[in-house]
Protein backbone atom coordinates (compact mmCIF):
# COMPACT_ATOMS: atom_id res chain seq x y z
CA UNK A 1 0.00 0.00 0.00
CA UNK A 2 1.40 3.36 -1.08
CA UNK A 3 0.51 6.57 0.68
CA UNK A 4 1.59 10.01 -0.11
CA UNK A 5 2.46 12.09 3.18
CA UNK A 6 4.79 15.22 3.59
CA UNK A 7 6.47 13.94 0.33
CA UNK A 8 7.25 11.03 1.41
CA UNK A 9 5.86 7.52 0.29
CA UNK A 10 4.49 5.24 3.36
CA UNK A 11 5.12 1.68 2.47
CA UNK A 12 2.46 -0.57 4.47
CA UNK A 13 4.33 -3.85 5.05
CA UNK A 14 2.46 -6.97 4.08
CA UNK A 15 1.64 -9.05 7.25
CA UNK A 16 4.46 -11.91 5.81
CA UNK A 17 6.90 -8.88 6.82
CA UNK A 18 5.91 -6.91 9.31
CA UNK A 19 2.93 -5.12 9.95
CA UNK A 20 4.48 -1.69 10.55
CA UNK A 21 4.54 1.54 8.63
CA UNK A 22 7.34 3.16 7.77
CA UNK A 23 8.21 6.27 5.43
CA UNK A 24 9.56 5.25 2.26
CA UNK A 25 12.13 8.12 2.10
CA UNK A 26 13.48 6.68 5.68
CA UNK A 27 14.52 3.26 3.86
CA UNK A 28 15.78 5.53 1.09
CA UNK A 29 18.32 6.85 4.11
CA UNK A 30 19.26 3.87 5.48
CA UNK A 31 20.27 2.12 1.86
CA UNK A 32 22.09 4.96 0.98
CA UNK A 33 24.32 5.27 4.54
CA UNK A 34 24.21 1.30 4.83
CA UNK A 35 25.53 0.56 1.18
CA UNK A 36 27.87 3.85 2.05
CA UNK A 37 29.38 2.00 4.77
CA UNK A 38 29.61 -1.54 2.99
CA UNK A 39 31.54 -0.52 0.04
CA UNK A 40 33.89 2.00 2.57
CA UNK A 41 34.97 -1.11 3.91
CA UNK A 42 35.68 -2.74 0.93
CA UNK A 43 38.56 -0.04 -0.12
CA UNK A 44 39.41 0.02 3.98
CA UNK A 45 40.55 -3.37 3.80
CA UNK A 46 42.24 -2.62 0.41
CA UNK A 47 44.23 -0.10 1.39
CA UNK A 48 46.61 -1.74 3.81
CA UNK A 49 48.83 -3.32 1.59
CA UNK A 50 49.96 0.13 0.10
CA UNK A 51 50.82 1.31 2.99
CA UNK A 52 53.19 -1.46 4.67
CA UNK A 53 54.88 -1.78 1.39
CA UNK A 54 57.89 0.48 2.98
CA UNK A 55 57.84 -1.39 6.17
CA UNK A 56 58.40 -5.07 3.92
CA UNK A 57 61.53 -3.21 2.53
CA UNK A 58 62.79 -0.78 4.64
CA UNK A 59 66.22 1.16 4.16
CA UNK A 60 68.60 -0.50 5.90
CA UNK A 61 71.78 1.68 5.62
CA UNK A 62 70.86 3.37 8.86
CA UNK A 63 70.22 -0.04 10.74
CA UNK A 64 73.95 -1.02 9.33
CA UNK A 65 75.92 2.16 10.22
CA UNK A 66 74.52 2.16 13.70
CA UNK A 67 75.32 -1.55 14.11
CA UNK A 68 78.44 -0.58 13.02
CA UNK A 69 79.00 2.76 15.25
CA UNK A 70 78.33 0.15 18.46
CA UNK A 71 80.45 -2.50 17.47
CA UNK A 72 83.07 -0.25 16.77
CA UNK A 73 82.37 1.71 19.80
CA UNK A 74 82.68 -0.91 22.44
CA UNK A 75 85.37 -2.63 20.39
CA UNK A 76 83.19 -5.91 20.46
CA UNK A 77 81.51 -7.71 17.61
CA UNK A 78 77.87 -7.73 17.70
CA UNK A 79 76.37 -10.97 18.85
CA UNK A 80 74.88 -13.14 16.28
CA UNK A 81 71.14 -12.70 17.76
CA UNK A 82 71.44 -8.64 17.31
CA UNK A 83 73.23 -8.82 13.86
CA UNK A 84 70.60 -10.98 12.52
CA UNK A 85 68.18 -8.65 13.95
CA UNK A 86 69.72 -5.24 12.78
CA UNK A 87 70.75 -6.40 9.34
CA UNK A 88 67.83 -8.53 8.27
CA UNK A 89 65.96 -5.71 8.64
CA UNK A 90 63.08 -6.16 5.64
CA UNK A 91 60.33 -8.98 5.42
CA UNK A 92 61.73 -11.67 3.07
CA UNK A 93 61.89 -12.36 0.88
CA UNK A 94 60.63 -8.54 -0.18
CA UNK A 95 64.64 -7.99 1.13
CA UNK A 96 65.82 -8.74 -2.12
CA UNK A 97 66.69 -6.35 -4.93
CA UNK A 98 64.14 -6.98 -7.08
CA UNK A 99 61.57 -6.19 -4.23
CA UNK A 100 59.68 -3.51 -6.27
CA UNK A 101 58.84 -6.55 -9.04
CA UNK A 102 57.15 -8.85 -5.91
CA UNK A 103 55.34 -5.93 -4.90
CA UNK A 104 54.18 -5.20 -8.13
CA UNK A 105 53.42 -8.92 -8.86
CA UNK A 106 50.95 -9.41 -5.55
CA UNK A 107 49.08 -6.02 -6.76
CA UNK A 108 48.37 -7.73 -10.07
CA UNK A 109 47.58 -10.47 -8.31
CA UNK A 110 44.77 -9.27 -6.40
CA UNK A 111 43.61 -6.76 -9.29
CA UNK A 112 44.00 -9.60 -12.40
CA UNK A 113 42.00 -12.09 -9.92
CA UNK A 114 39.33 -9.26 -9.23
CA UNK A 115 39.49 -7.65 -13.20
CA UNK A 116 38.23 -11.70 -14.03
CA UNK A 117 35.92 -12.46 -11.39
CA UNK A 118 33.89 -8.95 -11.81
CA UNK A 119 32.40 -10.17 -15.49
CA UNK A 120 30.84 -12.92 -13.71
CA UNK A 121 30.04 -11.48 -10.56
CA UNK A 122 27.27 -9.14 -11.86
CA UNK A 123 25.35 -11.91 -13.89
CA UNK A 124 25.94 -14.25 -10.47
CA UNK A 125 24.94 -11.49 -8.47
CA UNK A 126 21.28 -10.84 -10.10
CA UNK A 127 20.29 -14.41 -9.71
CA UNK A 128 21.19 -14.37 -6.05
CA UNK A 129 19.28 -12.22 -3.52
CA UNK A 130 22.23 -9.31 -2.88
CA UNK A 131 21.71 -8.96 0.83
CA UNK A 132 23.14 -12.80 1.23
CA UNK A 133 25.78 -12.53 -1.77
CA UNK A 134 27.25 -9.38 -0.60
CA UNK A 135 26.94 -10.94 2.83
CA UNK A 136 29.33 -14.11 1.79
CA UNK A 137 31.49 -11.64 -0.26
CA UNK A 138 32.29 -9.43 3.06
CA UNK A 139 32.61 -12.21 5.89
CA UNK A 140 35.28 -13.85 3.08
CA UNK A 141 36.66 -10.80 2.48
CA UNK A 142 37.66 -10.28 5.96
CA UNK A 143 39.09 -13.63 6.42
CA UNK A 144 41.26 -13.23 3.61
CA UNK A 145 42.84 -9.96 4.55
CA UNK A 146 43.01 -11.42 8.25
CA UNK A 147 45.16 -14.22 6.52
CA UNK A 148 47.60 -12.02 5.11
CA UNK A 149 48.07 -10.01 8.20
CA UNK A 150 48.58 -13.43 10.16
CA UNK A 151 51.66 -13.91 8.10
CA UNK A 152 53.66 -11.49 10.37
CA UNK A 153 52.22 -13.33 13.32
CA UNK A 154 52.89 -16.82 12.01
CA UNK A 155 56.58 -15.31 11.18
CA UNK A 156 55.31 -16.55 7.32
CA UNK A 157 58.09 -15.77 4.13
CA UNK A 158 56.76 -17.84 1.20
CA UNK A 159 55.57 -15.49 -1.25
CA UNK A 160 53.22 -17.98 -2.87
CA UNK A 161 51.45 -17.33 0.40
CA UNK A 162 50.85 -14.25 0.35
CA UNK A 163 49.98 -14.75 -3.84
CA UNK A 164 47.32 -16.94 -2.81
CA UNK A 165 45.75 -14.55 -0.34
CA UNK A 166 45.83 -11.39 -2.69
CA UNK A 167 44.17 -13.58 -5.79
CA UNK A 168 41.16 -15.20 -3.58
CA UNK A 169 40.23 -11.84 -1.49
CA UNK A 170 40.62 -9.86 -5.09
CA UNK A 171 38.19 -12.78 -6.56
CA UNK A 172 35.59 -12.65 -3.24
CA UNK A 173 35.48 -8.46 -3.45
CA UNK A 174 33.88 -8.76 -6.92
CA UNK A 175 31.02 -9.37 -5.15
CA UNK A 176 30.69 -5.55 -3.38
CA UNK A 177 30.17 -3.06 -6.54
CA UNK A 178 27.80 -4.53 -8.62
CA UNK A 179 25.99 -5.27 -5.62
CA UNK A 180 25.66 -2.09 -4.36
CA UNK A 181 25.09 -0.41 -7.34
CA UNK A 182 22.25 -2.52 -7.98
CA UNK A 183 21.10 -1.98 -4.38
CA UNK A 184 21.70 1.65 -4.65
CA UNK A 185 19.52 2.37 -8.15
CA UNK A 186 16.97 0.32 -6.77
CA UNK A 187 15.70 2.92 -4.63
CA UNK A 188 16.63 6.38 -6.78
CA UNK A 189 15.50 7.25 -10.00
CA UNK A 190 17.52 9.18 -12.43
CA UNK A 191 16.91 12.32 -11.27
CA UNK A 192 19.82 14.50 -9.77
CA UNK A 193 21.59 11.00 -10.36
CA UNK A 194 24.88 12.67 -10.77
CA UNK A 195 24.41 14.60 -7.49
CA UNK A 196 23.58 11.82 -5.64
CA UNK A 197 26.03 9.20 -6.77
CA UNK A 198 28.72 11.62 -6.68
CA UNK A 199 28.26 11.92 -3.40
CA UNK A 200 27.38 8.52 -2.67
CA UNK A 201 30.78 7.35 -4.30
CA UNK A 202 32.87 9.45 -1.73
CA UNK A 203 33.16 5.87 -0.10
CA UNK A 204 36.03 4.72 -2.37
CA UNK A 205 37.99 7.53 -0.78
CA UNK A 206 36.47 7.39 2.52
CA UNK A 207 37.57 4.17 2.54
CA UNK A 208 41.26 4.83 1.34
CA UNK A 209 41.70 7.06 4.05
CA UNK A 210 40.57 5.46 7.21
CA UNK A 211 42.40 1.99 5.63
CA UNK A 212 45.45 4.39 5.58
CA UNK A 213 44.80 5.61 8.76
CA UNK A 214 44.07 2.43 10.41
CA UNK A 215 46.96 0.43 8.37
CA UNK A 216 49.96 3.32 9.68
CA UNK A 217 48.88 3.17 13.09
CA UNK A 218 50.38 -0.61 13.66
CA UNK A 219 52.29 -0.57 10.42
CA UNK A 220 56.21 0.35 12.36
CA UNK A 221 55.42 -1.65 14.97
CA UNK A 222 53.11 -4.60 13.91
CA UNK A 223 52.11 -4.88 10.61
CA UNK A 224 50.07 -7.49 10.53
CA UNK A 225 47.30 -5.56 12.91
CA UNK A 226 47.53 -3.39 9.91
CA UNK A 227 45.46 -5.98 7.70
CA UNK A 228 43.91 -7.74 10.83
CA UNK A 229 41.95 -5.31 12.35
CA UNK A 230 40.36 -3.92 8.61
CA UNK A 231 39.74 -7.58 7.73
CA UNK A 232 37.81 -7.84 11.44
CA UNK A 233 35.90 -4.04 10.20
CA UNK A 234 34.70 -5.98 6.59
CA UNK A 235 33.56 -9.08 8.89
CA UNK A 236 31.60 -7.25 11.04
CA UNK A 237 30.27 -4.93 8.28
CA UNK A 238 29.05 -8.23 6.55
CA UNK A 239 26.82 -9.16 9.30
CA UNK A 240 25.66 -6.00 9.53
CA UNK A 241 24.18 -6.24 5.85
CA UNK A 242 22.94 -9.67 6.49
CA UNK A 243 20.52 -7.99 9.12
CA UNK A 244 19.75 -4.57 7.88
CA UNK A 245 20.30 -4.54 4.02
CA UNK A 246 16.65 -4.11 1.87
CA UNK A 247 17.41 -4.93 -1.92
CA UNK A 248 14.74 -2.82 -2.83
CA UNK A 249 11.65 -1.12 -2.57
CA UNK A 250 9.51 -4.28 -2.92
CA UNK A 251 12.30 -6.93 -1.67
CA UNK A 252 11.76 -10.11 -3.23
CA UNK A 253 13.14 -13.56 -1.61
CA UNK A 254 14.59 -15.94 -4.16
CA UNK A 255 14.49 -19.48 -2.32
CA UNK A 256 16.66 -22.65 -3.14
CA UNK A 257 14.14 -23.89 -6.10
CA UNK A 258 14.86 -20.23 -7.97
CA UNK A 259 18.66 -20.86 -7.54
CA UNK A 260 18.71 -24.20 -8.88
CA UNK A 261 16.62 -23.39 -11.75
CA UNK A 262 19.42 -20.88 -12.89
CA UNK A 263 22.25 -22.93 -11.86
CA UNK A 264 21.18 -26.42 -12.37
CA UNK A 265 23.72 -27.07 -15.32
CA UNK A 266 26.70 -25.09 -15.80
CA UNK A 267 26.16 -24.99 -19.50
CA UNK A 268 22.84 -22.76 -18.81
CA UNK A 269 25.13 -20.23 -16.63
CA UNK A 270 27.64 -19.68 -19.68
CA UNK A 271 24.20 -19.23 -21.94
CA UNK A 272 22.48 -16.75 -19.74
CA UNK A 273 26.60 -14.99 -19.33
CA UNK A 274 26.72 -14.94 -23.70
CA UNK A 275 23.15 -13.50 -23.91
CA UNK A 276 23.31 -10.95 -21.41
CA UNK A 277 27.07 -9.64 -22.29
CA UNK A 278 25.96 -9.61 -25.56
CA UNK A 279 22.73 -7.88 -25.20
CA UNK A 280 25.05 -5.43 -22.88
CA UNK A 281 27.63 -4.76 -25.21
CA UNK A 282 25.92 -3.66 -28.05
CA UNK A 283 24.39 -0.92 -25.75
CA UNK A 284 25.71 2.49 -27.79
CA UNK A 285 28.44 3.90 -24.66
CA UNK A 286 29.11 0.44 -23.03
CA UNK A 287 31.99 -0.22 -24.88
CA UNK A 288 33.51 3.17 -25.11
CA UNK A 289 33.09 3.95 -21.44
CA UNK A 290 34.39 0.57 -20.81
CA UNK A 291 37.52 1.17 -22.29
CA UNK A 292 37.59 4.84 -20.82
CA UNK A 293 37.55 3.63 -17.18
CA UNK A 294 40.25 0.90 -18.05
CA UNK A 295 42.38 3.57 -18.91
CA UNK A 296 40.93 6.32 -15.64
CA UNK A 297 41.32 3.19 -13.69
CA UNK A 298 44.71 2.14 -14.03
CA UNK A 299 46.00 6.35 -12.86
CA UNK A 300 44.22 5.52 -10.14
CA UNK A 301 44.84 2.41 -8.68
CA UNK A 302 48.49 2.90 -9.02
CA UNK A 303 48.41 6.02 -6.81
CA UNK A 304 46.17 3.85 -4.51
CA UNK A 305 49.18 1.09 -4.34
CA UNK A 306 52.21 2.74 -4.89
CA UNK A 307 51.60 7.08 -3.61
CA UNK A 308 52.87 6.07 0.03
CA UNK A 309 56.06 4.46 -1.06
CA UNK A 310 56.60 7.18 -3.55
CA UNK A 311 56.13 9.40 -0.86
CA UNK A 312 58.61 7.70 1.45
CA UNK A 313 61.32 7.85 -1.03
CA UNK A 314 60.67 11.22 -2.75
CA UNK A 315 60.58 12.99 0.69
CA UNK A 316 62.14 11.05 2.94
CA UNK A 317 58.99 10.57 5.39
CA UNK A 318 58.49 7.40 7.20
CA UNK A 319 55.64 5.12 6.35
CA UNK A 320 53.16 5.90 9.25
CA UNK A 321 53.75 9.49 7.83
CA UNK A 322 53.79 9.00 3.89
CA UNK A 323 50.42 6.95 4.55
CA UNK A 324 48.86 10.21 6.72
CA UNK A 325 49.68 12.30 3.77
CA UNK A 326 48.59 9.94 0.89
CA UNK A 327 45.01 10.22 2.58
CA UNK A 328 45.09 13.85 1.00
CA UNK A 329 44.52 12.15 -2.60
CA UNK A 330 41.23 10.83 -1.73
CA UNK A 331 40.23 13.59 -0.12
CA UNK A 332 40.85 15.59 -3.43
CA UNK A 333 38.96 12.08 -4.74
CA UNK A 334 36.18 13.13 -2.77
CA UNK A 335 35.32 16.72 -4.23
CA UNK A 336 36.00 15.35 -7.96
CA UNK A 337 33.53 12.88 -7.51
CA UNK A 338 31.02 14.96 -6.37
CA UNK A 339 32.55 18.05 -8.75
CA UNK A 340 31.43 15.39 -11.94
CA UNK A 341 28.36 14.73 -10.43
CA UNK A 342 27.06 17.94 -10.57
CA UNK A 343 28.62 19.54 -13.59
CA UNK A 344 27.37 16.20 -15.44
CA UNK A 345 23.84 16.73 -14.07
CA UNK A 346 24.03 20.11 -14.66
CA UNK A 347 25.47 20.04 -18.00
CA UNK A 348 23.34 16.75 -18.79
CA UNK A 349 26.49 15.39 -20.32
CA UNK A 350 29.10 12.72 -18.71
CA UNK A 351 31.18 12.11 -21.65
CA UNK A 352 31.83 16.14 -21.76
CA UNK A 353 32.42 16.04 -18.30
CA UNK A 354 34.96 13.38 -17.84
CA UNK A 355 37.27 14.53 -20.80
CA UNK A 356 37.25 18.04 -19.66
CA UNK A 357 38.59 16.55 -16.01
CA UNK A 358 40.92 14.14 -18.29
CA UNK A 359 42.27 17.20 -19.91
CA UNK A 360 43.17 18.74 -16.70
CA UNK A 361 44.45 15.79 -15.24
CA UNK A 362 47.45 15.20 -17.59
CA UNK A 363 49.26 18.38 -17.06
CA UNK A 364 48.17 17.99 -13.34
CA UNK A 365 50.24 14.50 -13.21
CA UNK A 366 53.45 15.77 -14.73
CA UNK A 367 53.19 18.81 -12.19
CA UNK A 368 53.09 16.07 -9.45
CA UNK A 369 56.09 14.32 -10.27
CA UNK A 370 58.04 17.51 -10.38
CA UNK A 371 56.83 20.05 -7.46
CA UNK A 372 56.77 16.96 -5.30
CA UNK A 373 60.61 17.15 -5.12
CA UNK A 374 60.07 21.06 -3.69
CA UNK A 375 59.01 20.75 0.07
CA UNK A 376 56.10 19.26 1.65
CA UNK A 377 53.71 22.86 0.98
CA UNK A 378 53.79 22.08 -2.69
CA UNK A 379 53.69 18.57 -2.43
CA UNK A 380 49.99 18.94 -0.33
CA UNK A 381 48.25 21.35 -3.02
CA UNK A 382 49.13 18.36 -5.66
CA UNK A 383 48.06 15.92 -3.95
CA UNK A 384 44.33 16.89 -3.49
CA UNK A 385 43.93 18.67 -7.30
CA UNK A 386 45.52 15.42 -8.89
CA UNK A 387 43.20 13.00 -6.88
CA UNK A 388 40.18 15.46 -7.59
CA UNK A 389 41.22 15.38 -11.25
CA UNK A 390 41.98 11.28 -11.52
CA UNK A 391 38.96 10.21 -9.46
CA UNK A 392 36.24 12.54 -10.77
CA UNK A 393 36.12 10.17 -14.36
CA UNK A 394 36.39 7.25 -12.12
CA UNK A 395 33.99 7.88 -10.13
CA UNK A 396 31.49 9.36 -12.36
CA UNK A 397 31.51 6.40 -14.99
CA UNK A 398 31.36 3.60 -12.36
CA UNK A 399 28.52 5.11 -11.11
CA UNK A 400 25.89 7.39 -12.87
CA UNK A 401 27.07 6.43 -16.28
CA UNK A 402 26.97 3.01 -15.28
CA UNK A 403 23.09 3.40 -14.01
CA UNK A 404 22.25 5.87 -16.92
CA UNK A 405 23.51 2.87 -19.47
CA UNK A 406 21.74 -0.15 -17.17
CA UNK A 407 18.77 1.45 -17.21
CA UNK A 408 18.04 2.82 -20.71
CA UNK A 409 15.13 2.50 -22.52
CA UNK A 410 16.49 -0.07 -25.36
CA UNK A 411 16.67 -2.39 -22.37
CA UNK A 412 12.88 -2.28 -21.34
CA UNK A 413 13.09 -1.92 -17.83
CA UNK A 414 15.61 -6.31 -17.66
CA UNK A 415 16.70 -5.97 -14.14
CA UNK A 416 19.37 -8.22 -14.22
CA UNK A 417 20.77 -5.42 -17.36
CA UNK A 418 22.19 -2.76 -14.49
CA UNK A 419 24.30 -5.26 -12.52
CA UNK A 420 25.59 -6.95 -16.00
CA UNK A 421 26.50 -3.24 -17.15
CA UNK A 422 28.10 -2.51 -14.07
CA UNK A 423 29.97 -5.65 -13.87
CA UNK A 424 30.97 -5.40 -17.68
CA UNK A 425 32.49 -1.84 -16.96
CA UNK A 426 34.11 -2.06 -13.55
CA UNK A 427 35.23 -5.03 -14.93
CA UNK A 428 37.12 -3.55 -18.13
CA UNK A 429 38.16 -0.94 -15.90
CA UNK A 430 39.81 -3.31 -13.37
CA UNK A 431 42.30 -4.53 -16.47
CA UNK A 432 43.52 -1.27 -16.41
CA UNK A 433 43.28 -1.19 -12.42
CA UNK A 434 45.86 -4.61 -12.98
CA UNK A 435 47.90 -3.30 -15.35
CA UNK A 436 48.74 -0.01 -13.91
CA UNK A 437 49.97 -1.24 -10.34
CA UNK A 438 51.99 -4.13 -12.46
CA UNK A 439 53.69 -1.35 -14.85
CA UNK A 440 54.50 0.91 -11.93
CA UNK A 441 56.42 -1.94 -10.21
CA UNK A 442 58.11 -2.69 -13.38
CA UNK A 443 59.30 0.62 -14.23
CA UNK A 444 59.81 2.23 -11.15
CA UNK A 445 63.40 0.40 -10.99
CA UNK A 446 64.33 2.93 -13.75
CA UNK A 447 63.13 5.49 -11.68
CA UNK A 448 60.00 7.25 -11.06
CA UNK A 449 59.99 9.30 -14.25
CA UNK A 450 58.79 6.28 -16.45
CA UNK A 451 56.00 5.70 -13.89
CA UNK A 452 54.65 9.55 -14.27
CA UNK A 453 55.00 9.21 -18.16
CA UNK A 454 53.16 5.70 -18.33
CA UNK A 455 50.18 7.59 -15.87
CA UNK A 456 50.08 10.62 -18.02
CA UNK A 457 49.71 8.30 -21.35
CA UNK A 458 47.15 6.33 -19.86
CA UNK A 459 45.49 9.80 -19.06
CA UNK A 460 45.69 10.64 -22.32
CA UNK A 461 44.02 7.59 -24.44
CA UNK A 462 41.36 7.95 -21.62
CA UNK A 463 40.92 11.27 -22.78
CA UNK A 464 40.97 10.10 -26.30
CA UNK A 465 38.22 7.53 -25.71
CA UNK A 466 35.91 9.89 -23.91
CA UNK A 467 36.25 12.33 -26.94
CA UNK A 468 35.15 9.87 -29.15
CA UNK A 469 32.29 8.62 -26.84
CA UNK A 470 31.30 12.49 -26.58
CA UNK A 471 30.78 12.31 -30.26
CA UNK A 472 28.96 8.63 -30.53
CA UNK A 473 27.69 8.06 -26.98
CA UNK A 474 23.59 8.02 -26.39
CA UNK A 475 24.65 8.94 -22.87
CA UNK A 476 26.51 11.77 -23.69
């Protein structure tokens, strides 16, 4: 039953729910601040690797000139317990020279796993009911991230560990985005869509920052709290969903007789996956802003993985420090992605609106890499125009574009189209969101120069698509 009052819908329960009466707008609230919350905690427990990167390879010239000033000083050698402990100073086997390659390698690990998994997630996703498949996603999630920060307290060096760790939690956090995106566009309509995503999406940086925060409190003096106690935060954000998350305005339960009928043969699940990609991709703008955000995606995700330890080197900060002023990034993240939301709404065109903030961004990048070497002053103003400049796009096509193009008219209202669309696009964009962590590591052993020229290139063919999907794009 649906009652008008104060502008507000009152949705009369049936008496299978609850017999209660409740404003609609209220439930409107509490999915937008619950879903806010979920995905935060998805980038929280992202974050933490980024950050204790400079603690699993520290400098250890200082640890070796003091051992050496004491040995010399008391004219005694150093036991073998204290030489051990002041010389072996980095986690192996990250102690070796080619520690920027392994670092590099577990980021593609986790990304490649999660770039894969998202193009089935969505389609897996809409034939499950979200509250319980986000649910399984989060309590996995956590126990995942938990793993990897038990390796410090299990004293664990075996890198095919830690491999193992990044590829299943990148594989299980497929299942947050299109599942929140679909939860999210359940309940608002297109209008001021831009507005309200943009500041919807303000999680991914939320996120970033209190996983910084969190991960550089422990991460000098026990950096495995710095994935444990995120991983606990994702856990206990999981059962939180289970209880409070409603799918939807008219929340429909989808018992075990619905979920065999889609997955009874796994010959019908790679049908319905052909059939609805297909149907998806030849959607005018899937494509285009597919490739776009591959492009947008990979800038970002290598500042989200590599900014602290650039930080630490290029200005000498520690890495409780460099991962305090990394936070400033998303906070620029923040404003862009609620900058792109309005412009776009205003301007009532997203492909205009992400080139123009592409544009910008490419100067912005090379200005980075050079005032960063000029003091700390400098170094702050750079920080929050380049993250307001890189995330804007991001955060604009992975969210409004991505509900403009799952709900157009050519689809005729298919539900299962918006999670598809989503998962086809975050998906594209999380091959860049691979690649760009990958490259960094690779290159940044020639120095940091070839890591600012491979960003500003990728800024540029995003750029180039978004022009191009200005010109072609129904959801211009």
């Amino acid at each position: 039953m649906l009652v008008l009052f104060k502008g507000c819908v009152l949705w009369s329960l049936s008496a299978q729910c609850c017999p209660l009466v409740f404003p609609l707008c209220r439930y409107r609230a509490l999915t937008f601040i619950l879903t806010f919350l979920l995905y935060t905690s998805f980038h929280l427990s992202r974050k933490p690797i980024s950050i204790v990167k400079s603690e699993l390879h520290k400098n250890c010239s200082s640890v070796n000139e003091l051992a050496t000033i004491a040995s010399s000083g008391s004219g005694q050698l150093p036991s073998l317990t204290s030489l051990h402990t002041d010389m072996d100073c980095s986690w192996k086997p990250f102690d070796k020279r080619n520690y920027k390659q392994l670092l590099g390698a577990m980021d593609y690990s986790f990304l490649c796993a999660y770039a894969v998994g998202m193009y089935l997630s969505g389609i897996i996703g809409e034939r499950l009911p979200i509250r319980l498949y986000l649910t399984v996603g989060m309590l996995t999630s956590g126990l995942f991230t938990c793993l990897f920060g038990l390796g410090y307290v299990y004293n664990i060096h075996n890198l095919g560990f830690y491999i193992f760790v990044q590829v299943a939690n990148g594989l299980v956090q497929t299942t947050g985005w299109p599942s929140v995106v679909t939860c999210i566009s359940n309940w608002f309509g297109k209008g001021r869509r831009g507005l309200i995503m943009g500041l919807w999406n303000s999680h991914t940086s939320v996120g970033n920052i209190l996983g910084s925060l969190i991960a550089g409190y422990w991460v000098s003096s026990n950096w495995g709290m710095s994935f444990i106690v995120p991983g606990i935060i994702i856990a206990v954000m999981g059962v939180v969903c289970f209880f409070f998350l409603i799918e939807r305005e008219c929340s429909l339960l989808i018992g075990l007789m619905a979920v065999c009928h889609y997955f009874g043969h796994w010959l019908d699940l790679f049908l319905i996956v052909l059939c609805l990609c297909a149907g998806c991709l030849s959607l005018q703008g899937v494509i285009e802003f597919s490739l776009c955000l591959l492009f947008a995606k990979l800038v970002s995700y290598t500042f989200l993985f590599w900014l602290p330890l650039y930080i630490t080197k290029a200005a000498h900060l520690d890495a409780k420090k460099a991962g305090d002023l990394s936070t400033l990034f998303d906070v620029g993240g923040i404003v862009g992605g609620i900058l792109a939301g309005v412009i776009s709404d205003k301007l009532g065109k997203r492909a205009t609106t992400c080139a123009v903030m592409l544009l910008l961004a490419a100067p912005t990048l090379y200005g980075f890499s050079m005032i960063s070497e000029f003091g700390l002053g400098p170094t702050i103003g750079m920080l929050l125009v380049c993250g307001c400049l890189v995330n804007g796009p991001y955060s604009l096509i992975t969210t409004a574009v991505s509900a403009d193009l799952g709900t157009h008219k050519s689809l005729k209202g298919n539900a299962r189209a918006l999670s598809t669309v989503t998962a086809i696009i975050d998906g594209t964009g999380s091959v860049g969101a691979a690649l760009g962590p990958l490259l960094a590591g690779l290159l940044s052993a020639g120095g940091w120069d070839r890591v600012f020229y491979m960003l500003m290139t990728a800024d540029f063919l995003a750029l180039l698509v978004s022009i191009i999907t200005d010109k072609s794009s129904g959801c211009k």
